[in-house]
C-alpha atoms as a PDB file:
ATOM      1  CA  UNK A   1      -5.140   6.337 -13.313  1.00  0.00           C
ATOM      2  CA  UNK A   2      -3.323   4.712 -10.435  1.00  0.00           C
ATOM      3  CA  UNK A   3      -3.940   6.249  -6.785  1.00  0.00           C
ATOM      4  CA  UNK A   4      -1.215   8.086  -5.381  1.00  0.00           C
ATOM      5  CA  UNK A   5      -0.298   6.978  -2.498  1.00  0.00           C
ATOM      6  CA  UNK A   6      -0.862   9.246   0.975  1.00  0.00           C
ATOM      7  CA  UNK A   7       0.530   9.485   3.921  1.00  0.00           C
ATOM      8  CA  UNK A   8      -0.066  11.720   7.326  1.00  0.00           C
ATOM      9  CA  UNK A   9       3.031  13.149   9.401  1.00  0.00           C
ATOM     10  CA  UNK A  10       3.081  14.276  12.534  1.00  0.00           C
ATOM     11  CA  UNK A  11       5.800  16.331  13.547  1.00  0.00           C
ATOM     12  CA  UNK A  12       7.451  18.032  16.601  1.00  0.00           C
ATOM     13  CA  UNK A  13       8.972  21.155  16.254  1.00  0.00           C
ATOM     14  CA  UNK A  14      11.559  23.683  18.116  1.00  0.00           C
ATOM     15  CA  UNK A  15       9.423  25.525  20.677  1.00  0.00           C
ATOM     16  CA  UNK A  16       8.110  28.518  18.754  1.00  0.00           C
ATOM     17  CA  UNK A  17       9.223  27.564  15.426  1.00  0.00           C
ATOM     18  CA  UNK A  18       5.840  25.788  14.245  1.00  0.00           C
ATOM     19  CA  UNK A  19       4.816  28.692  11.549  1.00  0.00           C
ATOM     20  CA  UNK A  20       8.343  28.803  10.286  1.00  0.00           C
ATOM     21  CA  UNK A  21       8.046  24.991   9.318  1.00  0.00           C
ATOM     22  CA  UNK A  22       4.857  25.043   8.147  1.00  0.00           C
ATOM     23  CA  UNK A  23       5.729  27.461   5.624  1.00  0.00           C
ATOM     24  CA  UNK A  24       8.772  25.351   5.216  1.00  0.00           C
ATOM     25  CA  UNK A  25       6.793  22.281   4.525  1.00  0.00           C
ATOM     26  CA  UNK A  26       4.030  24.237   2.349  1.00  0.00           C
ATOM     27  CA  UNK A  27       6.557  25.132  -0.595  1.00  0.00           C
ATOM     28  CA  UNK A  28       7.307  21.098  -0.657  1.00  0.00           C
ATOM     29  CA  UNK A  29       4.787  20.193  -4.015  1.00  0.00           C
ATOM     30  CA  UNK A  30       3.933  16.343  -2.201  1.00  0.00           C
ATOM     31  CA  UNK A  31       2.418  17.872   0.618  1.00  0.00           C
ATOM     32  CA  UNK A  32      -0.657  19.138  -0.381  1.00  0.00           C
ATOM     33  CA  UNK A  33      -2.103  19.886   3.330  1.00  0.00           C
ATOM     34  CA  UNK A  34      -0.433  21.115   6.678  1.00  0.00           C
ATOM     35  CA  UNK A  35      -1.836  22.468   9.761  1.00  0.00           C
ATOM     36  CA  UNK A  36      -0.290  23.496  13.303  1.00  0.00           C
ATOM     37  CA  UNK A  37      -2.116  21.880  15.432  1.00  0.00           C
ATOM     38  CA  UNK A  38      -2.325  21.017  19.747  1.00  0.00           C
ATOM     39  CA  UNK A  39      -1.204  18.351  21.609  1.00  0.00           C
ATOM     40  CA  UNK A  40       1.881  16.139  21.332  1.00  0.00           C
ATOM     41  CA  UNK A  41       2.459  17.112  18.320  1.00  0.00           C
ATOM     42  CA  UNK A  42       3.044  20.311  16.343  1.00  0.00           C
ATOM     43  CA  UNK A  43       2.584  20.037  13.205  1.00  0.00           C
ATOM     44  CA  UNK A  44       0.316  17.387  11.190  1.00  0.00           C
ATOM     45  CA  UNK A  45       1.033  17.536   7.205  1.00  0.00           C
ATOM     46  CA  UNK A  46      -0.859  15.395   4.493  1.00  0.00           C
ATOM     47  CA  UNK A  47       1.755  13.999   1.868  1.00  0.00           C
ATOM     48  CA  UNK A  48       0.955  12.625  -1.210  1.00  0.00           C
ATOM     49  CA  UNK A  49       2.944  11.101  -4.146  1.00  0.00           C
ATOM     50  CA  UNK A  50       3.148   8.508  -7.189  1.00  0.00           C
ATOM     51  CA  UNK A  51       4.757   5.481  -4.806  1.00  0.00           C
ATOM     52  CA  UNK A  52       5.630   5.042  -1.083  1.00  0.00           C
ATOM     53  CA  UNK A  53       9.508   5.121  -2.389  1.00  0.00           C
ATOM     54  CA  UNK A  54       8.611   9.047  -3.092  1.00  0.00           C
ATOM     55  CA  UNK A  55       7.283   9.220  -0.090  1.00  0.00           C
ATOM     56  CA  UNK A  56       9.980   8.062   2.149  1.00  0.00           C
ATOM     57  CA  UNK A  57      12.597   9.715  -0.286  1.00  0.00           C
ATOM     58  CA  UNK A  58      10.716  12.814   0.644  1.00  0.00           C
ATOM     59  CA  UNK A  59      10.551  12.419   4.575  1.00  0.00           C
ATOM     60  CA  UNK A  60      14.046  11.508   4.499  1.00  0.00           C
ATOM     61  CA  UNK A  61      15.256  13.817   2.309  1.00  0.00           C
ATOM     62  CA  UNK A  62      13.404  16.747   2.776  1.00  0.00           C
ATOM     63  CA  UNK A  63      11.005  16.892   5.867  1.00  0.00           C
ATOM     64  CA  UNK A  64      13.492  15.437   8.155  1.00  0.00           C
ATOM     65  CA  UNK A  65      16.330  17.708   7.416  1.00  0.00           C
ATOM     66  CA  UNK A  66      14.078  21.112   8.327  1.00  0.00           C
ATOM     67  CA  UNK A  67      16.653  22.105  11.192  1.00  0.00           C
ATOM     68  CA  UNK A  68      13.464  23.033  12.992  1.00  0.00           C
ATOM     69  CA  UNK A  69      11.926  19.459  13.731  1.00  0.00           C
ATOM     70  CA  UNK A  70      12.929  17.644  16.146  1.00  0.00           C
ATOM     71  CA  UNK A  71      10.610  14.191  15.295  1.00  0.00           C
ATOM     72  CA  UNK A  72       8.217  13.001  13.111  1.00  0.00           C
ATOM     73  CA  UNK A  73       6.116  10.238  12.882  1.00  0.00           C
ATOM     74  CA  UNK A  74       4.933   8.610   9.890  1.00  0.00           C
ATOM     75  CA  UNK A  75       1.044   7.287   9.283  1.00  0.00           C
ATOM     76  CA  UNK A  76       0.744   5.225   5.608  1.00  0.00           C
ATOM     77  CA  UNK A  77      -2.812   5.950   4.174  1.00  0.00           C
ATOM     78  CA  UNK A  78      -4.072   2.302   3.308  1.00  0.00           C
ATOM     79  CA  UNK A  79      -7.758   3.240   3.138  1.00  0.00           C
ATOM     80  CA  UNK A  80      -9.773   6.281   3.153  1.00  0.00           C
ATOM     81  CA  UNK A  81     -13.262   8.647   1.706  1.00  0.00           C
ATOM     82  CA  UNK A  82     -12.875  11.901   1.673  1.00  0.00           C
ATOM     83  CA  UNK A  83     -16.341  14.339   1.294  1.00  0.00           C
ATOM     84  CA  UNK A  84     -13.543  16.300  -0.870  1.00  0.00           C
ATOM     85  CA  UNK A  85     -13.972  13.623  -3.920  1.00  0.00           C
ATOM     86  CA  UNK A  86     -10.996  13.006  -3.869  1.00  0.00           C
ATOM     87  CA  UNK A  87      -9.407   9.982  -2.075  1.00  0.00           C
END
């Protein structure tokens, strides 16, 4: 079986509207991790699908389009271990 491939967001939300996207971004099946976190950004979301096509098809189409966020920022998984067993 093929790996899917990954991919790490990192978003910026509306002041105060970080648990309101994250619950938005939870019901999304590809993204199968998401945590509010500090800093620059808000929100950091793990994304994975069959191809990086589905991928950007869902950023565009889906995470970007949460009235909510105001920017993301995409990081492409080329290489990883997780202690999971699952990467």
């Amino acid at each position: 079986m093929a790996a899917k491939a990954k991919a790490i967001i990192l978003i910026q939300t509306d002041i105060g509207a970080e648990t309101r996207v994250m619950e938005q971004l939870y019901e999304i099946p590809e993204i199968v991790e998401v945590y509010i976190v500090y800093g620059i950004y808000d929100i950091v979301a793990l994304i994975e699908a069959d191809s990086l096509e589905k991928i950007r098809e869902i950023i565009t189409n889906k995470i970007r389009k949460l009235p909510e966020i105001r920017t993301t920022s995409t990081m492409v998984v080329v290489e990883g271990k997780s202690k999971k067993g699952d990467s």
